[in-house]
C-alpha atoms as a PDB file:
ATOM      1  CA  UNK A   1     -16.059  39.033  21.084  1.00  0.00           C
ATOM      2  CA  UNK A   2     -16.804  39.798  17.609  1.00  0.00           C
ATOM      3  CA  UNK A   3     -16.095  43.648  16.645  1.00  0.00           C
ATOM      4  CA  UNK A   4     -19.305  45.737  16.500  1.00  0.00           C
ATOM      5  CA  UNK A   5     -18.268  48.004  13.368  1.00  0.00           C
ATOM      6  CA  UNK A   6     -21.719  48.452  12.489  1.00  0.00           C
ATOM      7  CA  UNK A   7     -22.210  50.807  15.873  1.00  0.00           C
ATOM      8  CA  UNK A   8     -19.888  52.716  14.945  1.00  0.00           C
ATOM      9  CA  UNK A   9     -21.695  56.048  13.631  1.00  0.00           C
ATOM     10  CA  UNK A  10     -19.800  56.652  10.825  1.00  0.00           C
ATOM     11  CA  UNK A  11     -20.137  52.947   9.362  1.00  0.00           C
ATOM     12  CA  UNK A  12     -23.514  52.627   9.767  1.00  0.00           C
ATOM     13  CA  UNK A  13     -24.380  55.810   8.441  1.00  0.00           C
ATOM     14  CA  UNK A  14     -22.181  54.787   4.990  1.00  0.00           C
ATOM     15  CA  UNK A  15     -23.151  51.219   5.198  1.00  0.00           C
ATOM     16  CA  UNK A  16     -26.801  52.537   5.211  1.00  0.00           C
ATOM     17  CA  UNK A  17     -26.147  54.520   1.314  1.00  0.00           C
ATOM     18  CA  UNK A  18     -24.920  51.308  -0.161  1.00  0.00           C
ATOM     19  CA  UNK A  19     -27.492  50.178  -2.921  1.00  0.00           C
ATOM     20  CA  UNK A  20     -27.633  47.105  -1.298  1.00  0.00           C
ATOM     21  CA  UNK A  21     -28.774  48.421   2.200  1.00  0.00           C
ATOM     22  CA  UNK A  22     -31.284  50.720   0.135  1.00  0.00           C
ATOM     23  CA  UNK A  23     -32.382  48.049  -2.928  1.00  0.00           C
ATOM     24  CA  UNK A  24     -32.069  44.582  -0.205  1.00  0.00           C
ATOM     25  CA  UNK A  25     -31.520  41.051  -1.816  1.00  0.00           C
ATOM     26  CA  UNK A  26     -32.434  41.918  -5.592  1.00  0.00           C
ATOM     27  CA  UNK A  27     -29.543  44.530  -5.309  1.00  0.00           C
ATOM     28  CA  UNK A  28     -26.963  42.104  -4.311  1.00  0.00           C
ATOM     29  CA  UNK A  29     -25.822  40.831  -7.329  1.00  0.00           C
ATOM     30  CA  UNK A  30     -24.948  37.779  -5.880  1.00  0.00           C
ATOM     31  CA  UNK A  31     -28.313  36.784  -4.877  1.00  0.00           C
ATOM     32  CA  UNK A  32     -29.520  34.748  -7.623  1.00  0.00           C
ATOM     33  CA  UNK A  33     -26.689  32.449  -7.654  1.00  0.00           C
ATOM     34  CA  UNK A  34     -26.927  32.169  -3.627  1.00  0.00           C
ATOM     35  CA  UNK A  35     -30.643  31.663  -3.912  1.00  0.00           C
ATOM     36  CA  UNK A  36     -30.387  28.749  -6.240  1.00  0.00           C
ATOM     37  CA  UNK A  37     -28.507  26.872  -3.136  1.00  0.00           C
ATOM     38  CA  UNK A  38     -31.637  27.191  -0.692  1.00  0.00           C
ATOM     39  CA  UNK A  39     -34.174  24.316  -0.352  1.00  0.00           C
ATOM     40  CA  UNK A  40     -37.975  25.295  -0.380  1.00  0.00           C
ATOM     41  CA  UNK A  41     -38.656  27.168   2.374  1.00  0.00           C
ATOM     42  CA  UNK A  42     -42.371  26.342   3.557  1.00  0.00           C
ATOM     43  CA  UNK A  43     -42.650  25.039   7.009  1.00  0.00           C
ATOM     44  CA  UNK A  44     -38.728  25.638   7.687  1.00  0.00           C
ATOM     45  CA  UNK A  45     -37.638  27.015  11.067  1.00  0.00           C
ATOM     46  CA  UNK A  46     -34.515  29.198   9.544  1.00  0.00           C
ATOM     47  CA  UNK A  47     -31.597  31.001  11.652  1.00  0.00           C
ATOM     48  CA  UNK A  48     -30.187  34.149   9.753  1.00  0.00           C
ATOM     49  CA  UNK A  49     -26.498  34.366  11.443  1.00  0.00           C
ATOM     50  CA  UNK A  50     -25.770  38.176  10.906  1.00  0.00           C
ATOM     51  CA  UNK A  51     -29.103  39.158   9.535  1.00  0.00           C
ATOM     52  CA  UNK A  52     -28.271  43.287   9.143  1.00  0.00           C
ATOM     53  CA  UNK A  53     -31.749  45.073   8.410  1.00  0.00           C
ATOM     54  CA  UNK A  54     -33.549  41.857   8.006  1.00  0.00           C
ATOM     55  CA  UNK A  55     -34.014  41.512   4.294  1.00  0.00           C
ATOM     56  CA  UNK A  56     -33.325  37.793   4.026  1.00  0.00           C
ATOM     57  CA  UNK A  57     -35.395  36.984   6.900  1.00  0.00           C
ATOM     58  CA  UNK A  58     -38.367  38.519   5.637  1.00  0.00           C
ATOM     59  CA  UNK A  59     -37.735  36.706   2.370  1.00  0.00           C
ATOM     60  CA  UNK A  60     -37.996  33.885   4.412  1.00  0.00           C
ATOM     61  CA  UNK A  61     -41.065  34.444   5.686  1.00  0.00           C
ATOM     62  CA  UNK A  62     -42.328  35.552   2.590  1.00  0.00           C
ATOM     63  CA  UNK A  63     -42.161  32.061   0.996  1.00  0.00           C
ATOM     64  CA  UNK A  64     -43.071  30.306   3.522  1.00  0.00           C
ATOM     65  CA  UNK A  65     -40.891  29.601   6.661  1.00  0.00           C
ATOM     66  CA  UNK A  66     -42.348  29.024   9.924  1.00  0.00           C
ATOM     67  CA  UNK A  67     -40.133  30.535  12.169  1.00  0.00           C
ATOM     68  CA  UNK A  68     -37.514  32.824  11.364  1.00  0.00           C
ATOM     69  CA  UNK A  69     -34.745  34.263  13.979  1.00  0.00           C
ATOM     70  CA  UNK A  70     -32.455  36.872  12.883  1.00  0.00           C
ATOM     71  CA  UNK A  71     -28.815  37.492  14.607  1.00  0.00           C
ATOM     72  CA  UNK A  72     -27.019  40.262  14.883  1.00  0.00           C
ATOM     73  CA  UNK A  73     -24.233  41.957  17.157  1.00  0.00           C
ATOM     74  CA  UNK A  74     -25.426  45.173  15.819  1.00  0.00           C
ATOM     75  CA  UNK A  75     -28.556  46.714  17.665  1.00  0.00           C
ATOM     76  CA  UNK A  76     -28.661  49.717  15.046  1.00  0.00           C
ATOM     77  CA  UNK A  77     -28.993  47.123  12.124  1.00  0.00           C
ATOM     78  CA  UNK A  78     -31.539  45.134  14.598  1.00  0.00           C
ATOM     79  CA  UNK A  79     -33.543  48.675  15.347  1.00  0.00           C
ATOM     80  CA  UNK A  80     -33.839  48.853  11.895  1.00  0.00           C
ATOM     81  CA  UNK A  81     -34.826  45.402  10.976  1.00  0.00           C
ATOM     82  CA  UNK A  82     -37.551  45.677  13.486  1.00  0.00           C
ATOM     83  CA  UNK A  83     -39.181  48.867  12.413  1.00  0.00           C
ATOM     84  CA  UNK A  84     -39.349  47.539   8.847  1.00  0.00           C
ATOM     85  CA  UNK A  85     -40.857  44.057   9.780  1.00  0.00           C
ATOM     86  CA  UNK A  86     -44.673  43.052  10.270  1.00  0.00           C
ATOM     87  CA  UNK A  87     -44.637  39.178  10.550  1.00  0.00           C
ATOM     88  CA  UNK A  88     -45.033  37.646  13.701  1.00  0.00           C
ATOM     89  CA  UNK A  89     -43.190  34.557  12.496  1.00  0.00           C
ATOM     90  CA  UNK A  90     -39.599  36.705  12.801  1.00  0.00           C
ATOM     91  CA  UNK A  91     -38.024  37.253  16.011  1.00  0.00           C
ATOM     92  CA  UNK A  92     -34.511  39.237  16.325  1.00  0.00           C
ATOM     93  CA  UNK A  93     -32.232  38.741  19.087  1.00  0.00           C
ATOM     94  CA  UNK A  94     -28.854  40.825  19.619  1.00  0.00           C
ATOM     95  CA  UNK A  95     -26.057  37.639  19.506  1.00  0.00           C
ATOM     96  CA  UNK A  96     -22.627  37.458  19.274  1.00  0.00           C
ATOM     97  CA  UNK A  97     -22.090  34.983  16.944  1.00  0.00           C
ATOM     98  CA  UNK A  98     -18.638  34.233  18.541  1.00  0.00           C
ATOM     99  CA  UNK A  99     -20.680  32.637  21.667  1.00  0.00           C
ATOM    100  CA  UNK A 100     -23.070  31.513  19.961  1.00  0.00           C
ATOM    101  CA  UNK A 101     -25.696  29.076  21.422  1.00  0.00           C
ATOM    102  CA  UNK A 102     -29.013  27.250  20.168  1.00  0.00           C
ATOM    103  CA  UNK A 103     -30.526  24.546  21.114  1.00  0.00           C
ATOM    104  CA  UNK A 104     -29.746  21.187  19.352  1.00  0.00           C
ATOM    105  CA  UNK A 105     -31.763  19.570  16.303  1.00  0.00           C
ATOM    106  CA  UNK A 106     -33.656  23.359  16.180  1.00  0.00           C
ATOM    107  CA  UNK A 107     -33.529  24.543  13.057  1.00  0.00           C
ATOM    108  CA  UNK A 108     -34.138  23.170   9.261  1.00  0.00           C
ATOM    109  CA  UNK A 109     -31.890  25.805   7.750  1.00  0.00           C
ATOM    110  CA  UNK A 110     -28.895  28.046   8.730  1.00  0.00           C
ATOM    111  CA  UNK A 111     -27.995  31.184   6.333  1.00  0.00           C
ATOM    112  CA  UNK A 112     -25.540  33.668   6.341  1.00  0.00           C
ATOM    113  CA  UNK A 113     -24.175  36.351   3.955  1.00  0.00           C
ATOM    114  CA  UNK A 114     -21.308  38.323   4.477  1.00  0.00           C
ATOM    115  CA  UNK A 115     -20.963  37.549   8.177  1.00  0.00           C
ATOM    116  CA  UNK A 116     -18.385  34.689   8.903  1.00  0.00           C
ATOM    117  CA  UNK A 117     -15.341  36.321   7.888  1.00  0.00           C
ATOM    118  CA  UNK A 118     -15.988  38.769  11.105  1.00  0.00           C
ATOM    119  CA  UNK A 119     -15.487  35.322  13.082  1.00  0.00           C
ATOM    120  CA  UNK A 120     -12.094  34.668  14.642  1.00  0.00           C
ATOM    121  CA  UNK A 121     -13.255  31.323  15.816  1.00  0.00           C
ATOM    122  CA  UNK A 122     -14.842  30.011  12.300  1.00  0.00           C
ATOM    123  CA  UNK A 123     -14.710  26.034  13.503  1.00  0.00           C
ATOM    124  CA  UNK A 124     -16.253  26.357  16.705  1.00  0.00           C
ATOM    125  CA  UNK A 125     -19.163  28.440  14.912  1.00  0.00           C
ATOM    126  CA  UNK A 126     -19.552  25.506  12.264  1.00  0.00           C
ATOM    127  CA  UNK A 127     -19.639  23.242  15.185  1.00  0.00           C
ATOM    128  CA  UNK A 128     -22.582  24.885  16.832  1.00  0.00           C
ATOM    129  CA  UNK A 129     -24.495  25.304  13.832  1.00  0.00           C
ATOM    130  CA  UNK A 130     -23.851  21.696  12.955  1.00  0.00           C
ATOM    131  CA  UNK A 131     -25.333  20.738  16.530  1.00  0.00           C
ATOM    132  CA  UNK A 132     -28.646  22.823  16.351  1.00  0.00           C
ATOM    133  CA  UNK A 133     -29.629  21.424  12.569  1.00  0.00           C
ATOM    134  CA  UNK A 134     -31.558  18.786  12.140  1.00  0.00           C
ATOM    135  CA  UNK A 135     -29.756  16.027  10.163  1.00  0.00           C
ATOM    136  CA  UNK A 136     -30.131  15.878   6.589  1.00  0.00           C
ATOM    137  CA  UNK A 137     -30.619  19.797   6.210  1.00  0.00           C
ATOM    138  CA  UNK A 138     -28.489  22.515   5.010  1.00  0.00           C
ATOM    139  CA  UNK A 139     -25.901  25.347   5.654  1.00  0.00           C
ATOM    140  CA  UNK A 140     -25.740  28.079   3.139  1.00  0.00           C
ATOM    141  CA  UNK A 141     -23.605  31.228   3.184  1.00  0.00           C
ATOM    142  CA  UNK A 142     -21.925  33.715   0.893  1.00  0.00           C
ATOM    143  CA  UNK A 143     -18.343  34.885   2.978  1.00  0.00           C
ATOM    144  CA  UNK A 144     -15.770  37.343   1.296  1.00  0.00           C
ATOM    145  CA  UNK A 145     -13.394  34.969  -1.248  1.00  0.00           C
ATOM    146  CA  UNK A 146     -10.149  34.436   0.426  1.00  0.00           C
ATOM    147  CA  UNK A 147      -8.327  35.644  -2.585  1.00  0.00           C
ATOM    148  CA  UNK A 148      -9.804  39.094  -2.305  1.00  0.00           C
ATOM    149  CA  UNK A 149      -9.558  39.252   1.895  1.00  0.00           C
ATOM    150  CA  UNK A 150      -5.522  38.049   1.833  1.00  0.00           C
ATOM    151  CA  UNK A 151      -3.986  41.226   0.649  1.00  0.00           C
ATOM    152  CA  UNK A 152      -2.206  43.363   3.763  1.00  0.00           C
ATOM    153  CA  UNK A 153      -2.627  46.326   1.106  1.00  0.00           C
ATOM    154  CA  UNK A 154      -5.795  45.258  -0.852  1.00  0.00           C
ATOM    155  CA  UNK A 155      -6.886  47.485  -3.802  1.00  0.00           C
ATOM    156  CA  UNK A 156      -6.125  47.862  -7.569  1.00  0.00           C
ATOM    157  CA  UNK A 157      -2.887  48.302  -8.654  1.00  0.00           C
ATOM    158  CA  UNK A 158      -2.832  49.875 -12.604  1.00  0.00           C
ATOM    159  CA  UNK A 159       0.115  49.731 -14.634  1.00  0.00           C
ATOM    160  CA  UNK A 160       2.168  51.927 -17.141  1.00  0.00           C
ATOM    161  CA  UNK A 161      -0.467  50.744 -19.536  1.00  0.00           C
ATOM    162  CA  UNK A 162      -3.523  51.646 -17.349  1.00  0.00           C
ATOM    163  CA  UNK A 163      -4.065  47.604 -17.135  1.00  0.00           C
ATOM    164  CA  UNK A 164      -6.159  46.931 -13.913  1.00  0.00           C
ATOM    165  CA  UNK A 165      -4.809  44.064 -11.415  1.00  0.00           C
ATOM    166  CA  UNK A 166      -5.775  42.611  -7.954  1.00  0.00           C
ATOM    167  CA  UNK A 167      -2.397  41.949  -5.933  1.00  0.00           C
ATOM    168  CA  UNK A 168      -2.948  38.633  -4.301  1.00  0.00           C
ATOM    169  CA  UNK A 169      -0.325  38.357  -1.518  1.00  0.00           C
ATOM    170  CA  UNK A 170       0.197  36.788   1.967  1.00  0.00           C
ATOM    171  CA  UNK A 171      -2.551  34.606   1.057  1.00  0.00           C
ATOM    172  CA  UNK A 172      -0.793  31.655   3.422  1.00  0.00           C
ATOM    173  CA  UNK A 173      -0.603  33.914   6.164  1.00  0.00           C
ATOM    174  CA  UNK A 174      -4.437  33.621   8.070  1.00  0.00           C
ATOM    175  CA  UNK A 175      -5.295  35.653  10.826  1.00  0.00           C
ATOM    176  CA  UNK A 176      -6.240  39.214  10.818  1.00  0.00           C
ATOM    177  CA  UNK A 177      -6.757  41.399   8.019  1.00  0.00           C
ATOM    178  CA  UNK A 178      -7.414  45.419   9.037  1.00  0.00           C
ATOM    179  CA  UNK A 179      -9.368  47.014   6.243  1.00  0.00           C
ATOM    180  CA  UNK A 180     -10.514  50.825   5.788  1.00  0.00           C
ATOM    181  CA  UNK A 181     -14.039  50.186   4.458  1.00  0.00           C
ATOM    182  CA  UNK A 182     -16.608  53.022   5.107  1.00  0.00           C
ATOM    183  CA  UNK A 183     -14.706  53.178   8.483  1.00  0.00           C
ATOM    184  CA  UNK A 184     -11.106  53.427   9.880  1.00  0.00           C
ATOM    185  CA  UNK A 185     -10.140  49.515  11.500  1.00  0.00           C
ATOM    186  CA  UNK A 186     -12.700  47.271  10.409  1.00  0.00           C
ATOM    187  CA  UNK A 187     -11.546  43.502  11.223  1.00  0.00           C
ATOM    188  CA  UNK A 188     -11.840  40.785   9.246  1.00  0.00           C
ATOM    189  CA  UNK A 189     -10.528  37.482   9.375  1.00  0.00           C
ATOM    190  CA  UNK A 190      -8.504  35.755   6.568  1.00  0.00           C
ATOM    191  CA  UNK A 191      -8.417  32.008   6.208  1.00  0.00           C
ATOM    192  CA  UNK A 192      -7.645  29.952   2.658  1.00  0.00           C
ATOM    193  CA  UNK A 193      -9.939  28.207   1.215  1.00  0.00           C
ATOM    194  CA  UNK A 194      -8.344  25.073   2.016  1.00  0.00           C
ATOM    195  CA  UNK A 195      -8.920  25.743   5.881  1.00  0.00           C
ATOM    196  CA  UNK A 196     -12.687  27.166   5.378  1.00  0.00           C
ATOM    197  CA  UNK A 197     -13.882  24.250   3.558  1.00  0.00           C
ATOM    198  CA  UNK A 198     -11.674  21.652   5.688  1.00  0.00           C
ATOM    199  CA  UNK A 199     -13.306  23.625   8.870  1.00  0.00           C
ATOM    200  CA  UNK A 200     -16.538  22.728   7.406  1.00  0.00           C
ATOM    201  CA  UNK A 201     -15.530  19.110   7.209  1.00  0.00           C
ATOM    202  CA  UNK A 202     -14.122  18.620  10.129  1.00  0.00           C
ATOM    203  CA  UNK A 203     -17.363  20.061  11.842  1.00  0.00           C
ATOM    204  CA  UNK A 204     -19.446  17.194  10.169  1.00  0.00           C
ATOM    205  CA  UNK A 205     -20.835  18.799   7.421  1.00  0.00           C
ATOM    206  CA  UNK A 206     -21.112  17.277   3.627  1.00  0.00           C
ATOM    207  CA  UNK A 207     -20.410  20.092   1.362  1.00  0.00           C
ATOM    208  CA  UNK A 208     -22.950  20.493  -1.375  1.00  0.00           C
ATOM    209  CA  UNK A 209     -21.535  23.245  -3.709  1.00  0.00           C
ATOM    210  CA  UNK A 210     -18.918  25.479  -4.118  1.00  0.00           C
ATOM    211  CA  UNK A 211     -19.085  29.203  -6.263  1.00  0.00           C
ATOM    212  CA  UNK A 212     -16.546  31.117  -6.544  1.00  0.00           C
ATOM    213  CA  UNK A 213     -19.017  33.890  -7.662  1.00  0.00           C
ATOM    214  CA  UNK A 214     -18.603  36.379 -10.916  1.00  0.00           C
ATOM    215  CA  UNK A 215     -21.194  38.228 -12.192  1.00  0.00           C
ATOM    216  CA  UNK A 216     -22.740  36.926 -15.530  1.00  0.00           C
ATOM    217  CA  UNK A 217     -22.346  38.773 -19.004  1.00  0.00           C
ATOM    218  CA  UNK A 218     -25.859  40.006 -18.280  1.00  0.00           C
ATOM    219  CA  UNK A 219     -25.039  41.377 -14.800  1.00  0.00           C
ATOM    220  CA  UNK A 220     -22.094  43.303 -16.527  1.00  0.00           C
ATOM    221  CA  UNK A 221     -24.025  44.736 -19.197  1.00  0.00           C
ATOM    222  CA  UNK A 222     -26.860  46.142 -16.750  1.00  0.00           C
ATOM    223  CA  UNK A 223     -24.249  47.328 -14.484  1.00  0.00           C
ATOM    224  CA  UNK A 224     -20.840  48.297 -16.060  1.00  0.00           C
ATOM    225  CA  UNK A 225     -19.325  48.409 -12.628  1.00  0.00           C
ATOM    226  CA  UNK A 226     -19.465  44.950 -11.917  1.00  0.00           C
ATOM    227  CA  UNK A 227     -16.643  43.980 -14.444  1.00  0.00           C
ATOM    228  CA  UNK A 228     -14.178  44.216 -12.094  1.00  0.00           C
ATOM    229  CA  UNK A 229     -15.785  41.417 -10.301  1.00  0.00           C
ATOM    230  CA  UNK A 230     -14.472  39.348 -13.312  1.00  0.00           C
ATOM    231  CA  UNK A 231     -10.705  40.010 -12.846  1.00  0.00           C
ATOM    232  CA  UNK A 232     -10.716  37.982  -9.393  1.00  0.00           C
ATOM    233  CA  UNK A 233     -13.523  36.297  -7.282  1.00  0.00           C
ATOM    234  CA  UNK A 234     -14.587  38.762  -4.207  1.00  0.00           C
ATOM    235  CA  UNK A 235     -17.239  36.288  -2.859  1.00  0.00           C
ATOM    236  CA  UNK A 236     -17.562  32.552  -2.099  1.00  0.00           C
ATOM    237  CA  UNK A 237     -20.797  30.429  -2.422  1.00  0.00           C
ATOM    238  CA  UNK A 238     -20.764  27.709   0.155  1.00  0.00           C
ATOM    239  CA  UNK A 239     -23.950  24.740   0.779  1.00  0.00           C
ATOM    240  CA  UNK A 240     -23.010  22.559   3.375  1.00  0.00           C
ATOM    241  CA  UNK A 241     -25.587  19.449   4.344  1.00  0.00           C
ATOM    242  CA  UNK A 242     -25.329  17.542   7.931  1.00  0.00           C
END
């Protein structure tokens, strides 16, 4: 079973002051670039695997999707993406995305950001999804770059200098990376890139695109903070087609 961090008290309380829990998708920087990967979405019937407070879900619905379901192991992120939704087109269900099951040739578009490196069992996920999309429609997810998830001891190192660099080690080593992030133990799973795409593959899918995001000049200059982002890629881009 996937780990429920976002129960925990403590993370959701910090998770909850992050400007992208307060500001939604136009405070994720990434958002433009992951946006440009989705088809139209009028008439869609759209899954949202790990779908937090509901912000891309009512995005969906928003421009134009007919049904939208929202997953989530969390029921404090799920309390809260009910209490801020009004559209009777979105439905959230509690699901552990580790046993996942939906029924086959459902759904015109599968999304997910920042939820699949949580999942120990990445290829039999792919597989479902694969099975409950209709051919000929897409996959698209954003998923913490390998690169930045390998490190055992991730975190800048600075040298005599006061020059800023991103230690990339035991990136060959997949498996299970513990991480102190707004909580003590939170779980993620490491995999290179190699064996995420190839997991993709061997699922079926067609891949579509590949970003290994940065932020752009403009992003920097409007917020200073994001030029670390430029040193080494945190996120990955993905658009798989079956």
């Amino acid at each position: 079973m996937t780990q429920n961090i976002y129960d925990d008290p403590t993370f959701f309380q910090a998770y909850g002051q992050l400007e992208r829990s307060l500001g939604g998708l136009d405070a994720a920087p990434e958002w433009p670039a992951l946006q440009a990967l989705l088809p139209p979405m009028h008439g869609l019937n759209v899954v949202d695997l790990g779908c937090g407070y509901g912000w891309f879900c009512r995005w969906a619905s928003d421009h134009g999707a007919q049904q939208v379901l929202g997953l989530d192991v969390s029921q404090k992120m799920l309390a809260t993406a009910r209490d801020t939704t009004s559209a009777m087109n979105i439905h959230y269900r509690q699901a552990d995305l580790e046993q996942l099951h939906l029924p086959a040739c459902s759904l015109d578009l599968a999304y997910s950001s920042l939820t699949l490196h949580y999942i120990k069992d990445l290829h039999t996920l792919f597989a479902r999804i694969y099975t409950a999309l209709v051919p000929g429609v897409h996959l698209v997810f954003s998923i913490e770059h390998p690169i930045f998830m390998a490190p055992r001891n991730p975190g800048w190192q600075v040298d005599e200098q006061g020059r800023k660099s991103w230690p990339v080690d035991s990136y060959q080593e997949e498996g299970e990376r513990v991480t102190h992030w707004l909580a003590e133990g939170v779980v993620k799973q490491h995999r290179t890139l190699g064996t995420l795409l190839n997991s993709l593959i061997a699922s079926g899918f067609s891949i579509r695109h590949v970003e290994e995001w940065g932020p752009t000049p403009q992003q920097v200059s409007a917020q200073p903070a994001l030029e670390e982002e430029r040193e080494r890629p945190m996120l990955l881009l993905v658009a798989a087609q079956r």
